[in-house]
PDB file of N, CA and C in Angstrom:
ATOM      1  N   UNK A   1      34.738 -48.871 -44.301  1.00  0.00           N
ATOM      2  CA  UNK A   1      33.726 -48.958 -43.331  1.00  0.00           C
ATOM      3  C   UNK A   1      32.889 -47.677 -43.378  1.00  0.00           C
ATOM      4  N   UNK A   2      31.887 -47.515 -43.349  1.00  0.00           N
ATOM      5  CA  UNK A   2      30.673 -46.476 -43.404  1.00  0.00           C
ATOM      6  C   UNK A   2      30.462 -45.814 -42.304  1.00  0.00           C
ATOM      7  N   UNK A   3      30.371 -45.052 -41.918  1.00  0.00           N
ATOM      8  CA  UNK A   3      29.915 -44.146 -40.980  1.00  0.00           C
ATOM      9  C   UNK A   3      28.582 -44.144 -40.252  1.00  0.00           C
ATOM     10  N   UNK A   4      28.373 -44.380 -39.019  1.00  0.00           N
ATOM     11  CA  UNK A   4      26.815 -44.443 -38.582  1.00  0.00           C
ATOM     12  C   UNK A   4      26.257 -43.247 -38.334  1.00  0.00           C
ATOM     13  N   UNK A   5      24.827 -43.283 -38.937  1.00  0.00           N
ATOM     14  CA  UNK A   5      24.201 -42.342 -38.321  1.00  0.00           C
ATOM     15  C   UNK A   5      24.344 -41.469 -37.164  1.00  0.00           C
ATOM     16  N   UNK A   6      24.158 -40.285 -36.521  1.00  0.00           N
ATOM     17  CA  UNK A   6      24.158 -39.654 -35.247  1.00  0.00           C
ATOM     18  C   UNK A   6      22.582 -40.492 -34.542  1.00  0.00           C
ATOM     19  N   UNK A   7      23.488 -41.105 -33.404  1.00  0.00           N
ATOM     20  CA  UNK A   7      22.085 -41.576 -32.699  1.00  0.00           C
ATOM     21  C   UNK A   7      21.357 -40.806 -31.978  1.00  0.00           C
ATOM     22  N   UNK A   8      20.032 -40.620 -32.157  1.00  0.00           N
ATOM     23  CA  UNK A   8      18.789 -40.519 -31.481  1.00  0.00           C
ATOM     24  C   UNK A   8      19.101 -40.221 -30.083  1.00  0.00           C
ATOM     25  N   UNK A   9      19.554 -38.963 -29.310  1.00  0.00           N
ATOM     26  CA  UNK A   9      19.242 -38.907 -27.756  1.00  0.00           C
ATOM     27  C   UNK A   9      18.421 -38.529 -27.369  1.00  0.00           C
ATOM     28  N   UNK A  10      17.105 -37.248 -27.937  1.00  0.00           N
ATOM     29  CA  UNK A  10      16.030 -36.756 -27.595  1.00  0.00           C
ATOM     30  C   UNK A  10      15.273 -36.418 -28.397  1.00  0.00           C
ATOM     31  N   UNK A  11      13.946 -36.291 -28.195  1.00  0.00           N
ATOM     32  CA  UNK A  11      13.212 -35.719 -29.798  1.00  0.00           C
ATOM     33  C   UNK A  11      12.688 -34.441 -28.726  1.00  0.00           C
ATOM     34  N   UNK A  12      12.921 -33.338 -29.573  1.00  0.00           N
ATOM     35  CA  UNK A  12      12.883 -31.736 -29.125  1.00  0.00           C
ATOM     36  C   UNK A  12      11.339 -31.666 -29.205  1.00  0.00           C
ATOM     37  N   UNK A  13      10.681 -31.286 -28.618  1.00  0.00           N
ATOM     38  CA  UNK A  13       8.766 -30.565 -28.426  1.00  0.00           C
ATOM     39  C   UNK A  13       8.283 -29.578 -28.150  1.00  0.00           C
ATOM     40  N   UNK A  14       7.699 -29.062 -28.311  1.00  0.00           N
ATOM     41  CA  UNK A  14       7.314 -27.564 -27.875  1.00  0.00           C
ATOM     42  C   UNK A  14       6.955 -28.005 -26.022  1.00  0.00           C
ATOM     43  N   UNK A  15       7.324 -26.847 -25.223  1.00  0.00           N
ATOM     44  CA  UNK A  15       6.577 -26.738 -24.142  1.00  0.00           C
ATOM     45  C   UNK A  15       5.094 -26.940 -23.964  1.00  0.00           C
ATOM     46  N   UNK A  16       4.714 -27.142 -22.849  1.00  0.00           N
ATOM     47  CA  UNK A  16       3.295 -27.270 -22.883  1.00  0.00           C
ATOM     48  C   UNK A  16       2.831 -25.624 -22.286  1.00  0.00           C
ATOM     49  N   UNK A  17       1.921 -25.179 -22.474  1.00  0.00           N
ATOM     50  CA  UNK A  17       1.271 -23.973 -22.777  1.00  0.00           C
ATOM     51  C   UNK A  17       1.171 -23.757 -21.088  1.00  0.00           C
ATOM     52  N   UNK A  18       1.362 -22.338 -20.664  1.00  0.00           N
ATOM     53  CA  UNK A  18       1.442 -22.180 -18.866  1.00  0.00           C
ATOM     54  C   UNK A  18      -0.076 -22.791 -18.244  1.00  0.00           C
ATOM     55  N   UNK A  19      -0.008 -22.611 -17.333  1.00  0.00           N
ATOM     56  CA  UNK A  19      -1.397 -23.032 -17.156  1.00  0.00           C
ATOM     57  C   UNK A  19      -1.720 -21.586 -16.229  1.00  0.00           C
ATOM     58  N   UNK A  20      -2.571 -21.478 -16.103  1.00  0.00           N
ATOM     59  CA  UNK A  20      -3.769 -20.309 -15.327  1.00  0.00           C
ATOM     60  C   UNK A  20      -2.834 -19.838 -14.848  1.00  0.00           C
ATOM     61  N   UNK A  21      -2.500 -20.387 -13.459  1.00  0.00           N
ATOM     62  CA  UNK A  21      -1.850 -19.668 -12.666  1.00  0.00           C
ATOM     63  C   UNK A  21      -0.138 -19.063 -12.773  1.00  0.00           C
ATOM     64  N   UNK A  22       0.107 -19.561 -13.855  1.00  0.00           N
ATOM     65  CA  UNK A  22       1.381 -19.498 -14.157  1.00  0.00           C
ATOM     66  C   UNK A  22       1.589 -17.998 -14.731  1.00  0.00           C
ATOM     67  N   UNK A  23       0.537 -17.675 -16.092  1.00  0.00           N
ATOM     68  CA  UNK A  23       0.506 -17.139 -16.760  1.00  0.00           C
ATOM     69  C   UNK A  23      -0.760 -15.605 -16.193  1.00  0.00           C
ATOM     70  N   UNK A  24      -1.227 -15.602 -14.649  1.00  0.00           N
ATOM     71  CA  UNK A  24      -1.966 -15.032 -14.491  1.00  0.00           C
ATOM     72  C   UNK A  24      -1.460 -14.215 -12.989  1.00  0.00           C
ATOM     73  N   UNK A  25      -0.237 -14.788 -12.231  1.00  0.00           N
ATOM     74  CA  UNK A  25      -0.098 -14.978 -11.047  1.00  0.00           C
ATOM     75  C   UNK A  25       0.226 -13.459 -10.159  1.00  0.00           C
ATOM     76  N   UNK A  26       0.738 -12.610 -11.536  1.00  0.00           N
ATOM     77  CA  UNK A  26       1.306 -11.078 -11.173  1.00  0.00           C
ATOM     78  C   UNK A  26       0.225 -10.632 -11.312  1.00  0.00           C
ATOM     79  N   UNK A  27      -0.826 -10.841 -12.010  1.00  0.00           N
ATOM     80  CA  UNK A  27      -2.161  -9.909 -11.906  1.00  0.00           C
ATOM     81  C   UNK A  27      -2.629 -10.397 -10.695  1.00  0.00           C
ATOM     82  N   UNK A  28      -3.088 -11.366 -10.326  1.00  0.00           N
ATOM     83  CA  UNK A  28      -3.343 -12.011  -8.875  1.00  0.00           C
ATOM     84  C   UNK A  28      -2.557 -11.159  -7.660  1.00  0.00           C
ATOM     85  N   UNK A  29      -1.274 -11.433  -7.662  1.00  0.00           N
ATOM     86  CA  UNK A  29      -0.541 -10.126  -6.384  1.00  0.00           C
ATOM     87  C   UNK A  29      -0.686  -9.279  -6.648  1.00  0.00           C
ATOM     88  N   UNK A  30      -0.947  -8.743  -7.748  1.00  0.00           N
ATOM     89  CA  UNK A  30      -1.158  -7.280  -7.527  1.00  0.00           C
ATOM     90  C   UNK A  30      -2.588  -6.244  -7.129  1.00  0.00           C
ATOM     91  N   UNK A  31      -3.684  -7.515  -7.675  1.00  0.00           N
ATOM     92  CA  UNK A  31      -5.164  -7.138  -7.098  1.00  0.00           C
ATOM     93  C   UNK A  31      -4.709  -7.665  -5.667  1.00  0.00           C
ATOM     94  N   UNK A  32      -4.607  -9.011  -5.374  1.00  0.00           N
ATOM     95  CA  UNK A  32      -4.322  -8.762  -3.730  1.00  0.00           C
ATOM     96  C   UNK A  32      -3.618  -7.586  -2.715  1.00  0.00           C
ATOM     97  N   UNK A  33      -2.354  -7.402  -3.271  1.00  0.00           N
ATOM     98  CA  UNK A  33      -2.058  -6.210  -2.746  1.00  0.00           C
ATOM     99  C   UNK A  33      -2.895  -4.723  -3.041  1.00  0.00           C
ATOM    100  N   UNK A  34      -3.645  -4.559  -3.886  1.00  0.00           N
ATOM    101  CA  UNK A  34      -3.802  -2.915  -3.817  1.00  0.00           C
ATOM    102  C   UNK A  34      -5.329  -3.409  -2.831  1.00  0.00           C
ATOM    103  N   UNK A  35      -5.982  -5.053  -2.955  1.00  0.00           N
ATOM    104  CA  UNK A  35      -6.930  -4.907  -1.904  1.00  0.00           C
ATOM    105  C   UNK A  35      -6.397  -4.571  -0.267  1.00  0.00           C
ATOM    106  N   UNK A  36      -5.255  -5.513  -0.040  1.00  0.00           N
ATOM    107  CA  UNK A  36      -5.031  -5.689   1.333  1.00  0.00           C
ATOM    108  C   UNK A  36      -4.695  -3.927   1.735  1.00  0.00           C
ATOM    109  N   UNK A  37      -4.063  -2.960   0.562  1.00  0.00           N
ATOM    110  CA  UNK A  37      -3.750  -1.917   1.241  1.00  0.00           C
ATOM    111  C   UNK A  37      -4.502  -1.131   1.488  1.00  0.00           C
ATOM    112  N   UNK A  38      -5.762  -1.121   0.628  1.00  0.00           N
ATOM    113  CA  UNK A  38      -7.085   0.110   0.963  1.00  0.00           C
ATOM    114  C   UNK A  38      -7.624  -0.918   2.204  1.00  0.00           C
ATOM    115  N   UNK A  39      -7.609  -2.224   2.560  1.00  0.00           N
ATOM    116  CA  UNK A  39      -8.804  -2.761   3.143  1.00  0.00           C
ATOM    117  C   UNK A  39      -7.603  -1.990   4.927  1.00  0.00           C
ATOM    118  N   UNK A  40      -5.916  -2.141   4.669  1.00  0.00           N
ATOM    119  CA  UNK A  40      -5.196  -1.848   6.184  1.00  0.00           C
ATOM    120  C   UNK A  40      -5.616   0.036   5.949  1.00  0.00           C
ATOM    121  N   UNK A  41      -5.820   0.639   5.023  1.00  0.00           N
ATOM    122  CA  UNK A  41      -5.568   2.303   5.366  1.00  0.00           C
ATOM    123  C   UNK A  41      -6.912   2.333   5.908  1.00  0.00           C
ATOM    124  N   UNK A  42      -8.573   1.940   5.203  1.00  0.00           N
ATOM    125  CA  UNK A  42      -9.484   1.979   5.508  1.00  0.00           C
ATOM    126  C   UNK A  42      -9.748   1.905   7.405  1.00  0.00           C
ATOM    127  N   UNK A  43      -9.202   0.454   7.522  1.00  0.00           N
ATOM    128  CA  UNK A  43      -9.486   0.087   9.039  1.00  0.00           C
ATOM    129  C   UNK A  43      -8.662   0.747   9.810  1.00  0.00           C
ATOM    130  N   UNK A  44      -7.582   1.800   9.591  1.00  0.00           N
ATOM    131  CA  UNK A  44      -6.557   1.740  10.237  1.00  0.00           C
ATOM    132  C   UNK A  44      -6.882   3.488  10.630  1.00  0.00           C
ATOM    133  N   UNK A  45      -7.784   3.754  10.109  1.00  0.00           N
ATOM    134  CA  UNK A  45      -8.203   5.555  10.165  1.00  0.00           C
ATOM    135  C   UNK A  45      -9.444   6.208  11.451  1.00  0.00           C
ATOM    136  N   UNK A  46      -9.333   5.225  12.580  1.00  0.00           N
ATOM    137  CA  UNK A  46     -10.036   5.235  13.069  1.00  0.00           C
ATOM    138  C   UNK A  46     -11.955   4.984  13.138  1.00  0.00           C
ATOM    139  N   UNK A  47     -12.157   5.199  14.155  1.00  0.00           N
ATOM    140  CA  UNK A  47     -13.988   5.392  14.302  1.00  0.00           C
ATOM    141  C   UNK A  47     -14.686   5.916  12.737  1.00  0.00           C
ATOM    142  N   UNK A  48     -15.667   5.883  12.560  1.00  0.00           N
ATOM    143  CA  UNK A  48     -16.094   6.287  11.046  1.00  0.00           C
ATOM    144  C   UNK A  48     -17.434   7.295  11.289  1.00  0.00           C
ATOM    145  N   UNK A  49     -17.103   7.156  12.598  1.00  0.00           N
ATOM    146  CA  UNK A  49     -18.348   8.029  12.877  1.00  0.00           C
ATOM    147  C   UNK A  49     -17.455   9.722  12.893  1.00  0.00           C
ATOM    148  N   UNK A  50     -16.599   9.732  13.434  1.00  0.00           N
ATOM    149  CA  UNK A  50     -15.752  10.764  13.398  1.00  0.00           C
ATOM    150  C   UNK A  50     -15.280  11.182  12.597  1.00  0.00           C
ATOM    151  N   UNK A  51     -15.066  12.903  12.602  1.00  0.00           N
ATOM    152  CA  UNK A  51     -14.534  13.578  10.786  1.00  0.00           C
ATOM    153  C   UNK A  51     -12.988  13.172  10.835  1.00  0.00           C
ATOM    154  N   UNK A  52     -12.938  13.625   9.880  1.00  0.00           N
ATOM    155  CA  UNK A  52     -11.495  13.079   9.129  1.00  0.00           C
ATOM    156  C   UNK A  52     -10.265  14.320  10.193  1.00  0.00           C
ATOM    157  N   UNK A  53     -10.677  15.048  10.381  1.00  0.00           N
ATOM    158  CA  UNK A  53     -10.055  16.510  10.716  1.00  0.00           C
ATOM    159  C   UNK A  53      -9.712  16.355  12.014  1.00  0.00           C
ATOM    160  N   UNK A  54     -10.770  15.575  12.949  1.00  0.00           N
ATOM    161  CA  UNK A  54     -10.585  15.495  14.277  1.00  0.00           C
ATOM    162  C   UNK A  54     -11.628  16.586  14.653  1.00  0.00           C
ATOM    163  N   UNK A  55     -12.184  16.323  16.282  1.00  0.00           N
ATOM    164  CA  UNK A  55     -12.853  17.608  16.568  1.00  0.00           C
ATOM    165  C   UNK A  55     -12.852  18.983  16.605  1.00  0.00           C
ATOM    166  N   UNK A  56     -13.665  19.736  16.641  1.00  0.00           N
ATOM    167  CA  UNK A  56     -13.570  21.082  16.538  1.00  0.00           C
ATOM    168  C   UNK A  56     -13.385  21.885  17.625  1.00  0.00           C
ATOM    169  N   UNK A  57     -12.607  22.807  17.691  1.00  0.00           N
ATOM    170  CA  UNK A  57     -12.354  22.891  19.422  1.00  0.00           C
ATOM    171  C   UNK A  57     -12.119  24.612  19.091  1.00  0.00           C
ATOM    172  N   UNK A  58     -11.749  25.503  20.066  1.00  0.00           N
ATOM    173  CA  UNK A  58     -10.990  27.022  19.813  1.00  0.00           C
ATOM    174  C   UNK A  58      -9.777  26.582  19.557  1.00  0.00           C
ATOM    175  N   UNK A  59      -9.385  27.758  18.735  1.00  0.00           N
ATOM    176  CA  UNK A  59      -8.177  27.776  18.303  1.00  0.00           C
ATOM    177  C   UNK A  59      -6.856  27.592  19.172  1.00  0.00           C
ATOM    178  N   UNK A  60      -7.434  28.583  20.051  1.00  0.00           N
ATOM    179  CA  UNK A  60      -6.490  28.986  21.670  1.00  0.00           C
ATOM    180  C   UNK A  60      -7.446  27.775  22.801  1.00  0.00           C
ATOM    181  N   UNK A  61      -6.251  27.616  23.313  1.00  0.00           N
ATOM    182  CA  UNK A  61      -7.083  26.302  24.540  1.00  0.00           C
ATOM    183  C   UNK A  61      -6.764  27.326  26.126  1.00  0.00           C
ATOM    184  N   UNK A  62      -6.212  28.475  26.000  1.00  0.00           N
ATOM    185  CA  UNK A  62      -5.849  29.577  27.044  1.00  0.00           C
ATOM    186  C   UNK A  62      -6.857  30.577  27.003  1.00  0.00           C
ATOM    187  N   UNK A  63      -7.766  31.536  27.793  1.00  0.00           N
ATOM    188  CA  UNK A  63      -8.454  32.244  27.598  1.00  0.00           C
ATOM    189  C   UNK A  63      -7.760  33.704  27.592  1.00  0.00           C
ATOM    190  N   UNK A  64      -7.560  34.362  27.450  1.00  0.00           N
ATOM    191  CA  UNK A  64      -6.718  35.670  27.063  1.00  0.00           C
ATOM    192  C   UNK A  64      -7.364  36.627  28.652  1.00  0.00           C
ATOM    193  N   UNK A  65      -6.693  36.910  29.250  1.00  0.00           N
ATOM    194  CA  UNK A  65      -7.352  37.624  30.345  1.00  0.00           C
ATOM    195  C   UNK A  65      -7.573  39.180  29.701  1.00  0.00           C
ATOM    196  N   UNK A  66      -8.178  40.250  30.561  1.00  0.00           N
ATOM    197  CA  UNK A  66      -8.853  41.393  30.120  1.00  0.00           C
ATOM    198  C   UNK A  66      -7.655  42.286  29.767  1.00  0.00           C
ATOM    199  N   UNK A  67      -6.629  42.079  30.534  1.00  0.00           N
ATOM    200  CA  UNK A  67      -5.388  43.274  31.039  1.00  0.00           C
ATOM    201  C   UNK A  67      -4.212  42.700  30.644  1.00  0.00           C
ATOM    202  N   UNK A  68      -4.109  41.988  29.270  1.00  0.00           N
ATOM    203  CA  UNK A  68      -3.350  40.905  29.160  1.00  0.00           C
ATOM    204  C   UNK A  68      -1.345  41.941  29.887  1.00  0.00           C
ATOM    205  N   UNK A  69      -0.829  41.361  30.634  1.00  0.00           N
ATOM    206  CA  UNK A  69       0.412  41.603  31.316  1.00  0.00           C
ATOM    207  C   UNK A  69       1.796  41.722  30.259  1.00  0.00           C
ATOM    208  N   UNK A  70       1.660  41.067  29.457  1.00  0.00           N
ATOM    209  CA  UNK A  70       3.007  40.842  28.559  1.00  0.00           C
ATOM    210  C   UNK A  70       2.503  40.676  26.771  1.00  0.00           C
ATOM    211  N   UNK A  71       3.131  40.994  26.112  1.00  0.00           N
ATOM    212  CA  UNK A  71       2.776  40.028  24.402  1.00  0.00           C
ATOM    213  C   UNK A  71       2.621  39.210  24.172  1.00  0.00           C
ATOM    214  N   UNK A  72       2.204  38.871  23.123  1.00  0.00           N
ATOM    215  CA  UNK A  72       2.415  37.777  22.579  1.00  0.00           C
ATOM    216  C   UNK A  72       3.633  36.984  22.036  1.00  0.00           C
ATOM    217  N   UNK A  73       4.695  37.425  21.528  1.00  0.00           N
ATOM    218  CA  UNK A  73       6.056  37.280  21.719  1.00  0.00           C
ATOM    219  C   UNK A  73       6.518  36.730  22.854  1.00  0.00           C
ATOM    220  N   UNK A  74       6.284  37.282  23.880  1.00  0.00           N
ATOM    221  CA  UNK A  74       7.501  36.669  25.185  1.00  0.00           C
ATOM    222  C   UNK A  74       6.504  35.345  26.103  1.00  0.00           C
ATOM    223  N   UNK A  75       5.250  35.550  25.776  1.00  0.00           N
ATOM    224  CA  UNK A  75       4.727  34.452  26.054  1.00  0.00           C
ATOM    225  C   UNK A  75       5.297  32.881  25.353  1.00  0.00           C
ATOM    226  N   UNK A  76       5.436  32.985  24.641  1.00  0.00           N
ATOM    227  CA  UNK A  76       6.041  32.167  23.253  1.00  0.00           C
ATOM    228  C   UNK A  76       7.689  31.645  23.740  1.00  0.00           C
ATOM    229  N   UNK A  77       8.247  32.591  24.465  1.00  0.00           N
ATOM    230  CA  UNK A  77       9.572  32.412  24.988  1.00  0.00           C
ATOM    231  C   UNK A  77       9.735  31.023  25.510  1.00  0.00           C
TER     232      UNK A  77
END
């Protein structure tokens, strides 16, 4: 008696080629994300009319009297 052939269960094919989004999708999150993060630091830095530094004010918010009583040291205490 002869031996049969191995039967036929699948015929093997190449994949079909990604499509757009498949093959594009990490460049996509990643322009989304570096937009969404300049568009949250941008809005998130206050008024734009205002400097970056904050206002300008004296250094000292105390006026130093004429006869000052003690140092500067124990004030600090």
């Amino acid at each position: 008696m002869a031996k049969k052939p191995p039967a036929v269960i699948g015929v093997l094919t190449q994949p079909a080629p990604p499509t757009w989004w498949k093959a594009h999708r990490h460049q996509v999150a990643l322009f989304a994300g570096i937009f969404l993060g300049w568009q949250l630091c941008t809005a998130s830095s206050g008024a734009t009319d205002h400097d970056q530094h904050g206002p300008t004010r004296p250094a000292h918010s105390v006026t130093p009297s004429a006869t000052p009583s003690t140092t500067a040291k124990e004030q600090h205490r």
